[in-house]
C-alpha atoms as a PDB file:
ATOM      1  CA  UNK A   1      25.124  88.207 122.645  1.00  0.00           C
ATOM      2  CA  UNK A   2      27.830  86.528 125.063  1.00  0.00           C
ATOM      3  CA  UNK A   3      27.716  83.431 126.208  1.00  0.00           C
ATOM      4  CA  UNK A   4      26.847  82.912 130.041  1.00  0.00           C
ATOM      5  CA  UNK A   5      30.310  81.519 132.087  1.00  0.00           C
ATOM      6  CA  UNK A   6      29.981  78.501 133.182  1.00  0.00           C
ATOM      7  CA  UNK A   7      32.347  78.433 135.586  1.00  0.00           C
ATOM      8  CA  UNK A   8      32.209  80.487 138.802  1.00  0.00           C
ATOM      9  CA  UNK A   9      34.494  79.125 141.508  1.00  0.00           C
ATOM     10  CA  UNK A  10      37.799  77.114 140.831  1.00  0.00           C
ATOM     11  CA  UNK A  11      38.074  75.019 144.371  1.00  0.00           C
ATOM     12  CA  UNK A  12      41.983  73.629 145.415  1.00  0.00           C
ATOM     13  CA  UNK A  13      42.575  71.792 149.316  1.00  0.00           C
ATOM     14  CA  UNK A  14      46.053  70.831 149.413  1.00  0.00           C
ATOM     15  CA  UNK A  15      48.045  69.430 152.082  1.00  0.00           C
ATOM     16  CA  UNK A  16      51.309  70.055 151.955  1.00  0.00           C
ATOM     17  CA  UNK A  17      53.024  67.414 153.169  1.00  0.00           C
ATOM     18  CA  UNK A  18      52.963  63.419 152.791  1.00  0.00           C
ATOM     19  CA  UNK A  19      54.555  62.400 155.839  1.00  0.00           C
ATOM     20  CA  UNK A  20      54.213  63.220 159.436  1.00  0.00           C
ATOM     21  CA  UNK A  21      55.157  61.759 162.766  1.00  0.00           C
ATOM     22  CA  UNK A  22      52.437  61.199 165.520  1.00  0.00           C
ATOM     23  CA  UNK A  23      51.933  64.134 166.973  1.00  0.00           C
ATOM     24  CA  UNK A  24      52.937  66.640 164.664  1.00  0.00           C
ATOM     25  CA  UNK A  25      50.691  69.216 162.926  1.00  0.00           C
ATOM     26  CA  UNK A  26      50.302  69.556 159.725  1.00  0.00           C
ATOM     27  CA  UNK A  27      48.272  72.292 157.636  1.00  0.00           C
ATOM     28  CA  UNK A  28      45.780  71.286 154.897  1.00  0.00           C
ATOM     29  CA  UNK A  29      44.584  74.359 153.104  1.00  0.00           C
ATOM     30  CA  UNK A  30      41.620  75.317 151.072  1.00  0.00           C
ATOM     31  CA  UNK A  31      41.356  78.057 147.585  1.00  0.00           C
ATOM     32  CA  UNK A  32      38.532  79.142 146.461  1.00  0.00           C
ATOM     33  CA  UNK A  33      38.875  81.551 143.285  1.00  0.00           C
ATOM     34  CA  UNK A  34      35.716  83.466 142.908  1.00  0.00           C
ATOM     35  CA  UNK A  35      36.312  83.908 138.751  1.00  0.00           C
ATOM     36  CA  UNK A  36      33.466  86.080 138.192  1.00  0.00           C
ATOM     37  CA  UNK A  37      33.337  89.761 137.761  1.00  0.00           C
ATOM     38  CA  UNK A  38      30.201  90.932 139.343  1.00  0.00           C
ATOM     39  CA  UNK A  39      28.385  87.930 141.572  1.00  0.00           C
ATOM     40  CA  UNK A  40      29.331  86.837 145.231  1.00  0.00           C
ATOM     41  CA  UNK A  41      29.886  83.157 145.885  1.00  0.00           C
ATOM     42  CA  UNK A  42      27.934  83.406 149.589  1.00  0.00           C
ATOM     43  CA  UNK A  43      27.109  82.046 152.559  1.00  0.00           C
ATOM     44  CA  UNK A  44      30.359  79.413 152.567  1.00  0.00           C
ATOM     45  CA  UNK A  45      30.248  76.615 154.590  1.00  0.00           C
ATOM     46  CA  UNK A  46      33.333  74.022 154.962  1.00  0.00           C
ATOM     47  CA  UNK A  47      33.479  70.829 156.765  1.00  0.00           C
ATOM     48  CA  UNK A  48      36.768  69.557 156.800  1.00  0.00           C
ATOM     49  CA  UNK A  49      36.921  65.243 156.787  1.00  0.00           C
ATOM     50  CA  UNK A  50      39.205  62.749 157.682  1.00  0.00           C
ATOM     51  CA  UNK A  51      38.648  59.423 156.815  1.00  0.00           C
ATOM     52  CA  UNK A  52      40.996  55.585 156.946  1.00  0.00           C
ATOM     53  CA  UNK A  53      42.766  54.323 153.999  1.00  0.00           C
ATOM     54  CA  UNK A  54      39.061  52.288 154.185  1.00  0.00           C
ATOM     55  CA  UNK A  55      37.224  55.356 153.544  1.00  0.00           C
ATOM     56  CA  UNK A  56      35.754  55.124 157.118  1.00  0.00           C
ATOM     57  CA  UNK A  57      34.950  58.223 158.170  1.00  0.00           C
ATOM     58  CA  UNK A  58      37.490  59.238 161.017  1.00  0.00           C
ATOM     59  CA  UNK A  59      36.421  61.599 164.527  1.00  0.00           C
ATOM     60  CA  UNK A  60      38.169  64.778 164.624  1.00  0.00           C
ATOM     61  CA  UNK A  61      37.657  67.231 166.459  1.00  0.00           C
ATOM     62  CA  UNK A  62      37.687  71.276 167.281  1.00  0.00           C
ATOM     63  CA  UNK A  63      37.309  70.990 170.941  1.00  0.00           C
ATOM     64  CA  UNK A  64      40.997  70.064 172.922  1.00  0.00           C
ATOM     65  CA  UNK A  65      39.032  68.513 175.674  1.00  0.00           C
ATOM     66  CA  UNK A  66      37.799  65.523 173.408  1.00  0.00           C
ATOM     67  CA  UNK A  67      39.830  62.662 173.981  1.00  0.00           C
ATOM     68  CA  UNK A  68      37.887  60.487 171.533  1.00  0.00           C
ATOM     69  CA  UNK A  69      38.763  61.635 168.136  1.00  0.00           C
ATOM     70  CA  UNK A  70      41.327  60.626 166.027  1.00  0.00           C
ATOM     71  CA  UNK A  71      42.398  64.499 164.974  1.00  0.00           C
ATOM     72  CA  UNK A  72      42.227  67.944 166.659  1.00  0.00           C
ATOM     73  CA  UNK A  73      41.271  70.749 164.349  1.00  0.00           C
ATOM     74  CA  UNK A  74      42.051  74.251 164.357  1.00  0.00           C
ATOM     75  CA  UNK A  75      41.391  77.179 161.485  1.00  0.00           C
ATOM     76  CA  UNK A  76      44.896  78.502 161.677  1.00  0.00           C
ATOM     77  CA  UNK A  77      44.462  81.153 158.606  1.00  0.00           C
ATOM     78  CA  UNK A  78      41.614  83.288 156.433  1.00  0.00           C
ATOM     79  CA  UNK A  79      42.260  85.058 154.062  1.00  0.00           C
ATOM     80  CA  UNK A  80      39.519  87.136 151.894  1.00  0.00           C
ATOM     81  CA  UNK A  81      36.798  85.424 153.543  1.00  0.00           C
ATOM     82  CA  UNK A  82      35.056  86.644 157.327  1.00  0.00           C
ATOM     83  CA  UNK A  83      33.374  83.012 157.913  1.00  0.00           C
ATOM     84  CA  UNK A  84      33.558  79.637 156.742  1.00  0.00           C
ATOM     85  CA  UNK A  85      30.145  77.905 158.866  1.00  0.00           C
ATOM     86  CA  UNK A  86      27.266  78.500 156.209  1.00  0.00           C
ATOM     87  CA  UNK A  87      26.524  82.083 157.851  1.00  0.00           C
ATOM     88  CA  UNK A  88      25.851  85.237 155.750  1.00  0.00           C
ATOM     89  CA  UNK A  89      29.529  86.709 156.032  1.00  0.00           C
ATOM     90  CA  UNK A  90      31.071  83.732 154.695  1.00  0.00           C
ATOM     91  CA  UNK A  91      31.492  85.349 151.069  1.00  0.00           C
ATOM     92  CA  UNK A  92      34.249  85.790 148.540  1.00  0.00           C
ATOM     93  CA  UNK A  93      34.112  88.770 146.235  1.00  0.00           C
ATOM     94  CA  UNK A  94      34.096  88.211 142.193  1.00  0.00           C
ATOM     95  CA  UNK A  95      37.526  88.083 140.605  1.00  0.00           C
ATOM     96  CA  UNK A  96      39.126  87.357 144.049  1.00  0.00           C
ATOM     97  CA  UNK A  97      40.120  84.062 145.842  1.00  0.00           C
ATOM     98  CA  UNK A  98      39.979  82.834 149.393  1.00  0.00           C
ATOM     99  CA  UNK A  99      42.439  81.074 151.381  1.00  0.00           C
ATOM    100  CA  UNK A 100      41.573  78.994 154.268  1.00  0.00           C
ATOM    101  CA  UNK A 101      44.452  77.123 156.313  1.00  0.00           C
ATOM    102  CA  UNK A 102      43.469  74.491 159.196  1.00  0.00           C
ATOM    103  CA  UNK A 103      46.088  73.113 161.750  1.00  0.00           C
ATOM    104  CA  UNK A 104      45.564  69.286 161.979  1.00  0.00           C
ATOM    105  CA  UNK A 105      46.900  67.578 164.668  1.00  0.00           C
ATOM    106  CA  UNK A 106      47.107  63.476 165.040  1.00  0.00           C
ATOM    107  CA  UNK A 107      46.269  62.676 168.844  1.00  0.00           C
ATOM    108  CA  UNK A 108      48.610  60.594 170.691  1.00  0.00           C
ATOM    109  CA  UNK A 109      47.472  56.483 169.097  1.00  0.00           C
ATOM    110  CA  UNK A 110      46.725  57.840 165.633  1.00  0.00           C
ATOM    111  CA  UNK A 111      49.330  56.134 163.851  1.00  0.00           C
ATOM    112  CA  UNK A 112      48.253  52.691 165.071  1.00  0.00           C
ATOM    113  CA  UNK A 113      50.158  49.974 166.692  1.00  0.00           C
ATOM    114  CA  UNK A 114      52.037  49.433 163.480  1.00  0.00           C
ATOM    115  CA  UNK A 115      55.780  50.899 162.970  1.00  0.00           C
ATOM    116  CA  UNK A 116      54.375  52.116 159.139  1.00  0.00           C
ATOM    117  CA  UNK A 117      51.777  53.726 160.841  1.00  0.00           C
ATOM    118  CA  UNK A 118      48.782  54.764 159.634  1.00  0.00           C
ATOM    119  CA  UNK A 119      47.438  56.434 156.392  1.00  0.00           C
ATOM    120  CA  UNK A 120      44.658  58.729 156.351  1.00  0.00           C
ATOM    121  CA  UNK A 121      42.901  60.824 153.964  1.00  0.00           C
ATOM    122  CA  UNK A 122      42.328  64.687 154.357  1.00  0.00           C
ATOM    123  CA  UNK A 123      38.744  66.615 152.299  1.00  0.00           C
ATOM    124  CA  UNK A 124      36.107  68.896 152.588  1.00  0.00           C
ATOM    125  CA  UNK A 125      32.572  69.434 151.493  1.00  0.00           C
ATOM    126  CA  UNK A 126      32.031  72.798 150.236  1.00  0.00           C
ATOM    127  CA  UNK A 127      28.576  74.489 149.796  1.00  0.00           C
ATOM    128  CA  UNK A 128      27.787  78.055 148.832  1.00  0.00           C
ATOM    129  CA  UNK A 129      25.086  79.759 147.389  1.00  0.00           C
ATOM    130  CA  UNK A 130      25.980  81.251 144.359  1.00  0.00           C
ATOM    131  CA  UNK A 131      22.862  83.700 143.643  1.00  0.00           C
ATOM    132  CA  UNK A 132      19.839  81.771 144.021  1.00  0.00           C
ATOM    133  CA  UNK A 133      21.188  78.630 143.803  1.00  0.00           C
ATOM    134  CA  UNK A 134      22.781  76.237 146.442  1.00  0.00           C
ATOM    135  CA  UNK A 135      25.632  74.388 145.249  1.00  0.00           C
ATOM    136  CA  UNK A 136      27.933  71.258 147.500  1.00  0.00           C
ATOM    137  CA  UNK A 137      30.784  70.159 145.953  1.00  0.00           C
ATOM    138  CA  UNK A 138      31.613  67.138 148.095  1.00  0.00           C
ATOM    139  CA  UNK A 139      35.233  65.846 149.158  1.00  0.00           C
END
């Protein structure tokens, strides 16, 4: 008899950049590497967070008419995956891995009044269902 893996998704969200001026974009990007043969990690969800060098959570935003949040988000790439909100065709096939890219960009104040600026911190919660069971990896 074979032991049952363990493991069935490797997750990765990298940002690919430390520095950035106000106002300029920057891409934080998500991997998920589906490392099974045979079973579909399904129904993916992603919620991208920002928070302060506090850990206060930060507003950002998908909608360019918000004026309030600190961020304006975009999904700028997906690759091997058809949905990333929780739905049914948010899947990733065994032995294959999805890419996700988002476009961040800081709105106009985001840095602070400060000439260092400001530091914040870029994560995501995941959750899938991986056959039966529902599984949230958190940022």
């Amino acid at each position: 008899a074979y032991a049952q893996e363990t493991v069935c998704a490797k997750v990765k969200i990298e940002i690919k950049q430390q520095l950035t001026l106000e106002r300029q974009a920057f891409d934080a990007q998500m991997s998920i590497a589906n490392t099974t043969v045979s079973d579909v990690i399904q129904n993916v969800g992603v919620v991208v967070k920002v928070t302060d060098e506090l850990g206060a959570p930060v507003p950002i935003t998908d909608d360019p008419n918000n004026l309030s949040a600190k961020f304006y988000i975009r999904v700028a790439n997906q690759q091997n995956i058809n949905a990333i909100d929780g739905t049914g065709t948010g899947a990733v096939n065994p032995a294959s891995t999805a890419v996700i890219n988002w476009l961040l960009i800081p709105a106009p104040g985001a840095a602070g009044p400060s000439a260092l600026g400001k530091k914040y911190y870029v994560g995501a919660t995941l959750r899938y269902y991986f056959g039966p069971r529902k599984v949230e990896l958190p940022e």
